[in-house]
C-alpha atoms as a PDB file:
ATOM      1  CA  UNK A   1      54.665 139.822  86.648  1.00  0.00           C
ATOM      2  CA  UNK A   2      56.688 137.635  84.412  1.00  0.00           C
ATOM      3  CA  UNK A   3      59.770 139.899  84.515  1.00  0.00           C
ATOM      4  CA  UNK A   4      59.364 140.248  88.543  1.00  0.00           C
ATOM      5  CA  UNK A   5      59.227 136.789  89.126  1.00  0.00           C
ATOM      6  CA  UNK A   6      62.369 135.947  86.604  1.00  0.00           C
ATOM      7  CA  UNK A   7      64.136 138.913  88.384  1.00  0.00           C
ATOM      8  CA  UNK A   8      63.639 137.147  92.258  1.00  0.00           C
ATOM      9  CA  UNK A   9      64.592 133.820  90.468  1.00  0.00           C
ATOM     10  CA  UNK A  10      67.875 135.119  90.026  1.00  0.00           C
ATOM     11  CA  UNK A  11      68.457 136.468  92.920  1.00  0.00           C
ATOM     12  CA  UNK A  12      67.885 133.476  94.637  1.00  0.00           C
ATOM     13  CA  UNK A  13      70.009 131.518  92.270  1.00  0.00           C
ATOM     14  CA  UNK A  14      72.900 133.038  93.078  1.00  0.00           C
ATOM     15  CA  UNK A  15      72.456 133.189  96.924  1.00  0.00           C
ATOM     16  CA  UNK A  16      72.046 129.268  96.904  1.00  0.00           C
ATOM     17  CA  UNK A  17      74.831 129.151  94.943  1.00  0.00           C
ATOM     18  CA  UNK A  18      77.141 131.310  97.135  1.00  0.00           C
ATOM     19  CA  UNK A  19      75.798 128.702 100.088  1.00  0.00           C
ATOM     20  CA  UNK A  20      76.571 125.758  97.995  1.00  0.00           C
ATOM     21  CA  UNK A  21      79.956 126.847  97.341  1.00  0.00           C
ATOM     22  CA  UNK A  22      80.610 127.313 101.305  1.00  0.00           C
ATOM     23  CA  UNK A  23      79.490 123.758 101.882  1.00  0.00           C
ATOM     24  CA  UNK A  24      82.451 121.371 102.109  1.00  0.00           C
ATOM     25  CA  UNK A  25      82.417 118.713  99.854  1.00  0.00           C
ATOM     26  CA  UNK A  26      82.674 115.719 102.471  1.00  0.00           C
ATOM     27  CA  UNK A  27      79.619 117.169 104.169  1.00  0.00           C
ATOM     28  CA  UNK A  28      78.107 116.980 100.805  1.00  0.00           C
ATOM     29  CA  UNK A  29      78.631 113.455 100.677  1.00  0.00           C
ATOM     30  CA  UNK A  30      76.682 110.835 102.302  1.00  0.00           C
ATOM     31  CA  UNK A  31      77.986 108.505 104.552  1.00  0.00           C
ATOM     32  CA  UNK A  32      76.762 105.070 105.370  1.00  0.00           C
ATOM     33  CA  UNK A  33      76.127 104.514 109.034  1.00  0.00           C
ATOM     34  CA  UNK A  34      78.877 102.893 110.840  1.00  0.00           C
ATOM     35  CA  UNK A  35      81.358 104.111 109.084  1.00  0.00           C
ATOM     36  CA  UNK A  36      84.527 106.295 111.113  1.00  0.00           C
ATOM     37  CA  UNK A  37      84.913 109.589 109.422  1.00  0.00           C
ATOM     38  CA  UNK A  38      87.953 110.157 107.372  1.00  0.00           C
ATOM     39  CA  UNK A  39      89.030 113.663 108.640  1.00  0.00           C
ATOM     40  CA  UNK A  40      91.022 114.316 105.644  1.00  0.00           C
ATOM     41  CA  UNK A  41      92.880 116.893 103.884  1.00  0.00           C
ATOM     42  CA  UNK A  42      94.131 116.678 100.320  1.00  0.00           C
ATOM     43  CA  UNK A  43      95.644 120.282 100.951  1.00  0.00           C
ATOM     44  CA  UNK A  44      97.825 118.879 102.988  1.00  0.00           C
ATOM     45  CA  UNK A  45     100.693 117.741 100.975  1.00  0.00           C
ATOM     46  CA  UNK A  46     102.928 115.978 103.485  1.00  0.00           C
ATOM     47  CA  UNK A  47     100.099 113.529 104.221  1.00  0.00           C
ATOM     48  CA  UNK A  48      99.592 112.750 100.431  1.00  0.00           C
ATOM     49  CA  UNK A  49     103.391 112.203 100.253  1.00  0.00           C
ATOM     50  CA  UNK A  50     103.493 109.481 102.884  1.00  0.00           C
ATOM     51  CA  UNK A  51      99.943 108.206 101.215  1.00  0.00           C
ATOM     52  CA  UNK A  52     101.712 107.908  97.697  1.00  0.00           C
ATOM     53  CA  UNK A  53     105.020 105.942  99.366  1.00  0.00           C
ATOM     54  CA  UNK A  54     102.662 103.495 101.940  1.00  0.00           C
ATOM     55  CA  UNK A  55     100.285 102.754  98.645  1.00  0.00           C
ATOM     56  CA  UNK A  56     103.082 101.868  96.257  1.00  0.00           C
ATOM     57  CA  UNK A  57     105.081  99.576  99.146  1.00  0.00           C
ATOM     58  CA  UNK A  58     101.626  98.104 100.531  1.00  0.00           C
ATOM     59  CA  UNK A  59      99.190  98.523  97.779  1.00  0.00           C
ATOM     60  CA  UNK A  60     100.699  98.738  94.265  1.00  0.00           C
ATOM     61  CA  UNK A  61     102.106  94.978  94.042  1.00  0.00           C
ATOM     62  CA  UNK A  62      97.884  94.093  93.575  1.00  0.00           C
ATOM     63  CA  UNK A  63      96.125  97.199  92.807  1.00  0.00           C
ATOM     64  CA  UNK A  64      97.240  99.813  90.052  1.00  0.00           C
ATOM     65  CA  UNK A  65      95.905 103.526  89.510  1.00  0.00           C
ATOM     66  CA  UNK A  66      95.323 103.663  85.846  1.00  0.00           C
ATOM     67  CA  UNK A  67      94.087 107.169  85.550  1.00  0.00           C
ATOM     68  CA  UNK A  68      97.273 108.823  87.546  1.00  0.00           C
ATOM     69  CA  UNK A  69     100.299 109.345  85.990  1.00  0.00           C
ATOM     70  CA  UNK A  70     104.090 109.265  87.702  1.00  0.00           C
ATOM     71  CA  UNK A  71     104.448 112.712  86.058  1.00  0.00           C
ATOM     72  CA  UNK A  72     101.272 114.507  87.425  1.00  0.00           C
ATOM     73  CA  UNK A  73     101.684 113.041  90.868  1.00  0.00           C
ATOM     74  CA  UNK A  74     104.998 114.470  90.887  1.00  0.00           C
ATOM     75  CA  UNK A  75     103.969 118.006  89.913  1.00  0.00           C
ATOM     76  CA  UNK A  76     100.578 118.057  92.431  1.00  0.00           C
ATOM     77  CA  UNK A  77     102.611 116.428  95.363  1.00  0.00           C
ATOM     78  CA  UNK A  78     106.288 118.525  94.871  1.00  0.00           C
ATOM     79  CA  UNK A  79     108.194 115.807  94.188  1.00  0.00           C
ATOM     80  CA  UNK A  80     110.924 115.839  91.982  1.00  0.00           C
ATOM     81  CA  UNK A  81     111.058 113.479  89.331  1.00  0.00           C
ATOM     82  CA  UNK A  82     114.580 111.392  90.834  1.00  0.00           C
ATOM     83  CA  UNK A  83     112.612 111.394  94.263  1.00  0.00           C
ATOM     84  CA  UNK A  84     109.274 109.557  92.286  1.00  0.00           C
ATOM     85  CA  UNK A  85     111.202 107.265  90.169  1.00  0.00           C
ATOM     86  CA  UNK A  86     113.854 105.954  93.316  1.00  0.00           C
ATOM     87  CA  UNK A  87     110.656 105.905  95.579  1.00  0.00           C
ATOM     88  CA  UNK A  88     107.724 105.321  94.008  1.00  0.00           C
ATOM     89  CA  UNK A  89     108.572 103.466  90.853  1.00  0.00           C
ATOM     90  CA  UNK A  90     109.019  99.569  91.539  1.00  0.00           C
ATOM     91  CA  UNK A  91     107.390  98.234  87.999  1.00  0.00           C
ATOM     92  CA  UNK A  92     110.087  99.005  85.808  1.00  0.00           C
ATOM     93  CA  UNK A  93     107.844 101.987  84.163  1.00  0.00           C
ATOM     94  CA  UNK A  94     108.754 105.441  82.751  1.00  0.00           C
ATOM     95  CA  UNK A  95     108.363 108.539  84.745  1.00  0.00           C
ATOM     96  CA  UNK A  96     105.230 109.574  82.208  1.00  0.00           C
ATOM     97  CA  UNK A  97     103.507 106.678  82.213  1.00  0.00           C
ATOM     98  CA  UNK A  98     100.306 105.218  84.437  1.00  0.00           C
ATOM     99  CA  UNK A  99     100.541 103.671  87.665  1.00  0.00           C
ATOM    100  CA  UNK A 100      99.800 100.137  86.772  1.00  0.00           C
ATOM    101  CA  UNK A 101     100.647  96.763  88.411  1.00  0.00           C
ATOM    102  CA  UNK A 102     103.041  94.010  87.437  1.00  0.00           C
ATOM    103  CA  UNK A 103     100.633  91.540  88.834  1.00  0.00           C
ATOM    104  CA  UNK A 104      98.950  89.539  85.673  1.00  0.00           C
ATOM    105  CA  UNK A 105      95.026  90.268  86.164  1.00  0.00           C
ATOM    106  CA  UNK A 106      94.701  86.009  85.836  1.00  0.00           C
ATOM    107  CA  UNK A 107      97.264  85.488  88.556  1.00  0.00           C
ATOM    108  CA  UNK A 108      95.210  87.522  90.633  1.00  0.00           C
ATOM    109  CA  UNK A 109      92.473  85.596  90.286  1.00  0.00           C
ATOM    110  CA  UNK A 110      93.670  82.429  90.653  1.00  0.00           C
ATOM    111  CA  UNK A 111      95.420  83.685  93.833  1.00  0.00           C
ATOM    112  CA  UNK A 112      92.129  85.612  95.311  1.00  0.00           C
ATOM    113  CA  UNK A 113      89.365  84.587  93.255  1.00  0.00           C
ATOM    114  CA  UNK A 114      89.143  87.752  91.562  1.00  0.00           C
ATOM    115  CA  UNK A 115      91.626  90.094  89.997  1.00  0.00           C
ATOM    116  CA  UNK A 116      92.373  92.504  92.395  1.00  0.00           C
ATOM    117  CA  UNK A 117      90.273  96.124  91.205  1.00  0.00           C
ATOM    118  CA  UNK A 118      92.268  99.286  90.044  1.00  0.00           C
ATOM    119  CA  UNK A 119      91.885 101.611  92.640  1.00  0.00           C
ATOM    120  CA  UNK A 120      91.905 105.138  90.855  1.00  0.00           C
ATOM    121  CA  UNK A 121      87.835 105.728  91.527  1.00  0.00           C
ATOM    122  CA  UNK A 122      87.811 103.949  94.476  1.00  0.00           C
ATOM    123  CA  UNK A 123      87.304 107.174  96.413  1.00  0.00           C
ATOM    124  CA  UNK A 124      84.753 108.737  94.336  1.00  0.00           C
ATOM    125  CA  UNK A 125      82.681 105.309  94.186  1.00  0.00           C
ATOM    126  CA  UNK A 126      83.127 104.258  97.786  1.00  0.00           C
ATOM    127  CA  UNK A 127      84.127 107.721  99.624  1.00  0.00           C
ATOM    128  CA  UNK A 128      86.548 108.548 101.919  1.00  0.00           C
ATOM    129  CA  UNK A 129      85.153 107.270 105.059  1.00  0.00           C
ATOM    130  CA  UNK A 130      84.841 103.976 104.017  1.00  0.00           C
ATOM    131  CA  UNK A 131      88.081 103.895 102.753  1.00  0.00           C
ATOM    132  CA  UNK A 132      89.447 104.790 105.886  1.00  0.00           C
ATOM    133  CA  UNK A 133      87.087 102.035 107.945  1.00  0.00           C
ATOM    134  CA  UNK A 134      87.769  99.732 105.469  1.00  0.00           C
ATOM    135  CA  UNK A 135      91.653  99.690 106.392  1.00  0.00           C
ATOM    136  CA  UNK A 136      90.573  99.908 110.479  1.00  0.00           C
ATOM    137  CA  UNK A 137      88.111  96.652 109.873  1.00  0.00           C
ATOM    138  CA  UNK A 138      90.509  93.642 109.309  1.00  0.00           C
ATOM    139  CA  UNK A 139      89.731  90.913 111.638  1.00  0.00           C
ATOM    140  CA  UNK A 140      91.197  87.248 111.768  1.00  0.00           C
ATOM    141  CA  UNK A 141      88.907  84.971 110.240  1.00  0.00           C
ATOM    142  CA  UNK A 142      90.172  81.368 109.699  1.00  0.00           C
ATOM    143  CA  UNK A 143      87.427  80.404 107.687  1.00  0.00           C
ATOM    144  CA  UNK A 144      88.353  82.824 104.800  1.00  0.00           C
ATOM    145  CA  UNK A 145      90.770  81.394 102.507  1.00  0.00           C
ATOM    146  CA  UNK A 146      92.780  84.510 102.822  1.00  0.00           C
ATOM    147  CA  UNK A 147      92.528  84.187 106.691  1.00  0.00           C
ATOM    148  CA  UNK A 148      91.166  87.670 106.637  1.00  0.00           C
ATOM    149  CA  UNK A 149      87.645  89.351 106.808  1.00  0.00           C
ATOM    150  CA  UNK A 150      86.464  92.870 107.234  1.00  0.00           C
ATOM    151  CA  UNK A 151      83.695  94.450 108.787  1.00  0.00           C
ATOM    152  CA  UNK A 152      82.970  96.987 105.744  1.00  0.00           C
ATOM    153  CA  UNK A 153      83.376  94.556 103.201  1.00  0.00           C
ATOM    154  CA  UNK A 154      82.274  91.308 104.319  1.00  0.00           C
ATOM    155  CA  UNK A 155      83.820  88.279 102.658  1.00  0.00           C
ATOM    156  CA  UNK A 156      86.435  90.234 100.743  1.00  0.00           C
ATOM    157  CA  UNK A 157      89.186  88.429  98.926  1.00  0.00           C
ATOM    158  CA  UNK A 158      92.022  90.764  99.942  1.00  0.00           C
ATOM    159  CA  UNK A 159      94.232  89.825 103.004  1.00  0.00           C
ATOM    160  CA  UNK A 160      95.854  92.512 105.308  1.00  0.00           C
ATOM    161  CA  UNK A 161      98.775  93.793 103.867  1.00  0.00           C
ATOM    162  CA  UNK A 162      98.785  96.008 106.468  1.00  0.00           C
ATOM    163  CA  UNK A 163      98.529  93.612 109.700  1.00  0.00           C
ATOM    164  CA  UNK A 164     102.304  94.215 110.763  1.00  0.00           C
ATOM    165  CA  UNK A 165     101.525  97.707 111.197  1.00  0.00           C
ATOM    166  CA  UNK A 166      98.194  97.398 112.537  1.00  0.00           C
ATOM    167  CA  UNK A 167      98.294  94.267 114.610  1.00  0.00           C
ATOM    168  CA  UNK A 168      95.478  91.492 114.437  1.00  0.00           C
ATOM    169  CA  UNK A 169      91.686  91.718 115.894  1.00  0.00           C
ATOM    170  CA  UNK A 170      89.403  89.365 116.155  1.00  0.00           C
ATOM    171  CA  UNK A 171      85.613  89.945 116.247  1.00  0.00           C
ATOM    172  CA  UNK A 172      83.652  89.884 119.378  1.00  0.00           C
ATOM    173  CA  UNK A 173      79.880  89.382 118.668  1.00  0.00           C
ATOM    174  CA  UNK A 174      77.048  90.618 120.407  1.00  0.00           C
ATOM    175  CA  UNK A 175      74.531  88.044 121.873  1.00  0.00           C
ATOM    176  CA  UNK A 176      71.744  87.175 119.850  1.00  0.00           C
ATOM    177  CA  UNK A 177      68.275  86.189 121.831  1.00  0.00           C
ATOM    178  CA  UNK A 178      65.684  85.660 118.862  1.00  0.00           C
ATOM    179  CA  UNK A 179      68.295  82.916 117.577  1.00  0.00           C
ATOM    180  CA  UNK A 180      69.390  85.104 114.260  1.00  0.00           C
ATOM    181  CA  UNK A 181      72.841  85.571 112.687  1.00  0.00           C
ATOM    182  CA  UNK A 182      75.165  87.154 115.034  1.00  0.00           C
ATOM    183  CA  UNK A 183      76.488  90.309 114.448  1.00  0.00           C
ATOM    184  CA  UNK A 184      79.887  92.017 115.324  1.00  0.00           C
ATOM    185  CA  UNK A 185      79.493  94.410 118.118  1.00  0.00           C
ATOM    186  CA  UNK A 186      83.267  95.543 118.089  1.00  0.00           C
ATOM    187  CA  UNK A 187      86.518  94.433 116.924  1.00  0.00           C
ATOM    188  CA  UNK A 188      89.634  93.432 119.684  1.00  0.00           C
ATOM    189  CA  UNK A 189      93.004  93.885 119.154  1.00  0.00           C
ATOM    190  CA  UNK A 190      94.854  90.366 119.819  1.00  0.00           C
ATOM    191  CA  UNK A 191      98.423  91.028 118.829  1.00  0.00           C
ATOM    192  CA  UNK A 192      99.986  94.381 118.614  1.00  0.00           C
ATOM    193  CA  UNK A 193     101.423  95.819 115.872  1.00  0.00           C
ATOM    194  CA  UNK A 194     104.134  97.952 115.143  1.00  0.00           C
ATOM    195  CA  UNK A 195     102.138 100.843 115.303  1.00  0.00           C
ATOM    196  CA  UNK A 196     100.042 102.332 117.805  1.00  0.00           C
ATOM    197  CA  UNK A 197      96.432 103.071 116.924  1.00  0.00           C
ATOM    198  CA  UNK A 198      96.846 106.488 116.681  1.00  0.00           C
ATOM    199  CA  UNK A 199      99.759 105.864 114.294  1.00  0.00           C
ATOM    200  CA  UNK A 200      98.123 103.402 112.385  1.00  0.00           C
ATOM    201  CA  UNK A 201      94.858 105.652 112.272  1.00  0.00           C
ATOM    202  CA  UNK A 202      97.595 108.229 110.494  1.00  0.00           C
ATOM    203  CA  UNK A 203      98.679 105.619 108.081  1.00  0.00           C
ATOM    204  CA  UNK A 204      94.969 104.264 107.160  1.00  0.00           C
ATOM    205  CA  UNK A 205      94.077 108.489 106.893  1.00  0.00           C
ATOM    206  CA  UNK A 206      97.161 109.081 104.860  1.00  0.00           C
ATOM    207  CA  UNK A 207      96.105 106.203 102.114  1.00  0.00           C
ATOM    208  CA  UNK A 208      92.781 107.679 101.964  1.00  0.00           C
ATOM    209  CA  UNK A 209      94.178 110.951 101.031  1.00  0.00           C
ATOM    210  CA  UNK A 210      95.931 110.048  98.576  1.00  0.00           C
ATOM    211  CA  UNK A 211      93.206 107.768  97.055  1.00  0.00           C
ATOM    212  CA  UNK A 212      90.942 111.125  97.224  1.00  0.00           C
ATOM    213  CA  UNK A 213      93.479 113.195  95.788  1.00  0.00           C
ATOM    214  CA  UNK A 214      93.743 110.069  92.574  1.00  0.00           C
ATOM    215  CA  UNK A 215      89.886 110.431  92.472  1.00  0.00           C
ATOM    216  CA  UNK A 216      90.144 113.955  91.547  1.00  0.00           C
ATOM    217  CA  UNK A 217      93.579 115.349  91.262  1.00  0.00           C
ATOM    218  CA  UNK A 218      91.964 118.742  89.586  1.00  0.00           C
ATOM    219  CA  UNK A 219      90.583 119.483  93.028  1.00  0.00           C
ATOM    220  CA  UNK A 220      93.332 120.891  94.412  1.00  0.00           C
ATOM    221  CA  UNK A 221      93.174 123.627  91.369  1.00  0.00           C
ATOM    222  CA  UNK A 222      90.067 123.422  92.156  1.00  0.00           C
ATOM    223  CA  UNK A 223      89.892 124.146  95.811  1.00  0.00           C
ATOM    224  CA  UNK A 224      92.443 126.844  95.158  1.00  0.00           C
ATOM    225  CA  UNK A 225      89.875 128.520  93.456  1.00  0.00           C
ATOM    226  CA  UNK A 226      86.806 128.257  95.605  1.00  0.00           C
ATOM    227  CA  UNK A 227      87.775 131.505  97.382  1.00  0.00           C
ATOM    228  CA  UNK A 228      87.500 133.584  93.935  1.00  0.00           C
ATOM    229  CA  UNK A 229      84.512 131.729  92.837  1.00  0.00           C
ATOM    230  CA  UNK A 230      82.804 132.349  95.864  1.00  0.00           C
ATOM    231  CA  UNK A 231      83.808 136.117  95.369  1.00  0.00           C
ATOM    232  CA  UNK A 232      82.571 136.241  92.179  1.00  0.00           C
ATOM    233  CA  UNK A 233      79.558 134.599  93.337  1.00  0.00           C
ATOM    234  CA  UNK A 234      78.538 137.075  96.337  1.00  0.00           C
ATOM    235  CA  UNK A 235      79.430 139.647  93.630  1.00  0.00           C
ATOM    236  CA  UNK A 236      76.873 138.696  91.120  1.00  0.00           C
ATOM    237  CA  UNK A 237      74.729 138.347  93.881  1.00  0.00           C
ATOM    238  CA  UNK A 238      75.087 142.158  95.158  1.00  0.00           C
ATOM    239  CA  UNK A 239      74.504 143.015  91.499  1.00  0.00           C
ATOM    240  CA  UNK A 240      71.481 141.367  90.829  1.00  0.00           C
ATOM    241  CA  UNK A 241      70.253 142.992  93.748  1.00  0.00           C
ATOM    242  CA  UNK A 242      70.607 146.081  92.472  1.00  0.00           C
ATOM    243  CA  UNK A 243      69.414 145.329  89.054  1.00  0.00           C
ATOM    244  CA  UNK A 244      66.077 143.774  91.162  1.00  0.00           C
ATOM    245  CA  UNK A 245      65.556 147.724  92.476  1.00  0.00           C
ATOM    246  CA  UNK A 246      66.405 149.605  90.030  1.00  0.00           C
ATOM    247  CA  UNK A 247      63.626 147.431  87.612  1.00  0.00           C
ATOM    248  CA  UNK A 248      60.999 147.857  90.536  1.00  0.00           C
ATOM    249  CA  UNK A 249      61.599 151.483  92.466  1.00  0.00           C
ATOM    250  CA  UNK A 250      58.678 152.661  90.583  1.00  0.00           C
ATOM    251  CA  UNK A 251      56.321 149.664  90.833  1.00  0.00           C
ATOM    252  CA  UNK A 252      55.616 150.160  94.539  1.00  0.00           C
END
């Protein structure tokens, strides 16, 4: 009985493993209600090329990305490594060394209140959808001392270094009748930008690639070798199978 059951066990080990491996890993994670989905692709290299060049001209002069390298990005991205330092370097640092910031860690807090976070786990921590509604849900708020406020981060410290691309919105609220807080029903763009939404939706998606991609640059080696492993996988699976009738053909 013992053998029998350990036997089945198996076998249905490695068929919920072949179904885990088909499951895509942003179904896998959970997202908070509200947010816009992300839509991303870190196979897709162009987009992480124009993530890497709008972080380090809209991002990098606050937030640094102490677990990435100049170097690896170059390799995982197919960049050359003139094309990384004329275009991606701005801190003065070597092509092998970590993306950090020039900004001093107390000047950022005397400037925002708090030094401004590195960003290299921001997309394992947070996820990619909020990412991606975080840099939709700036609004104009002149009672923040940054002027700024966002919808998915309430009362954060960072302005919008991206409002000439995205334009300005303001909040319109939703009318409370029991007398409570109000609450933002949607956000209203006020002043173009230079982009149009579905531009700027390209530039906020291309930013959260390439914070994804920092999160985890293995998973593109990874991902590369999902199709064996899954293989391999249904393999075993066939196998045990097998091994499950040829123990038990003269049980019955």
């Amino acid at each position: 009985m013992t053998k029998r059951l350990i036997t089945q066990l198996s076998a249905h080990l490695a068929a919920a493993a072949v179904a885990l491996a088909l499951v895509p890993a942003s179904a896998m994670a959970s997202s908070a209600e509200g947010l816009q989905p992300a839509q991303i692709n870190i196979g897709d290299t162009a987009s992480l090329q124009r993530g890497a060049a709008l972080f380090v001209n809209y991002c990098s002069g606050c937030h640094s990305l102490e677990y990435q390298r100049y170097a690896r990005l170059a390799a995982d991205l197919e960049l050359t490594e003139e094309q990384v330092t004329q275009n991606l370097i701005f801190t003065g640092a070597k092509f092998g060394e970590e993306m950090k910031v020039a900004m001093d860690p107390a000047d950022g807090e005397a400037w925002f209140g708090k030094a401004p976070p590195d960003l290299s786990l921001v997309a394992r921590v947070r996820g990619a959808d909020w990412i991606f509604s975080y840099l939709k849900g700036f609004y104009i708020d002149e009672s923040r001392p940054v002027g700024w406020n966002n919808t998915v981060f309430p009362e954060v410290s960072m302005p919008h270094t991206l409002w000439e691309l995205h334009g300005i919105q303001r909040p319109v609220y939703a009318e409370s009748h029991d007398g409570g807080p109000r609450h933002i029903e949607r956000l209203e763009m006020v002043q173009e930008g230079a982009l149009t939404p579905g531009e700027y939706d390209r530039v906020a998606r291309d930013i959260t690639n390439f914070l994804q991609y920092v999160g985890e640059p293995a998973a593109l080696q990874r991902e590369a070798y999902g199709l064996w492993v899954i293989l391999f996988l249904a393999a075993l699976t066939f196998l045990t199978w097998l091994l499950k009738k040829e123990y038990w053909k003269d049980v019955h």
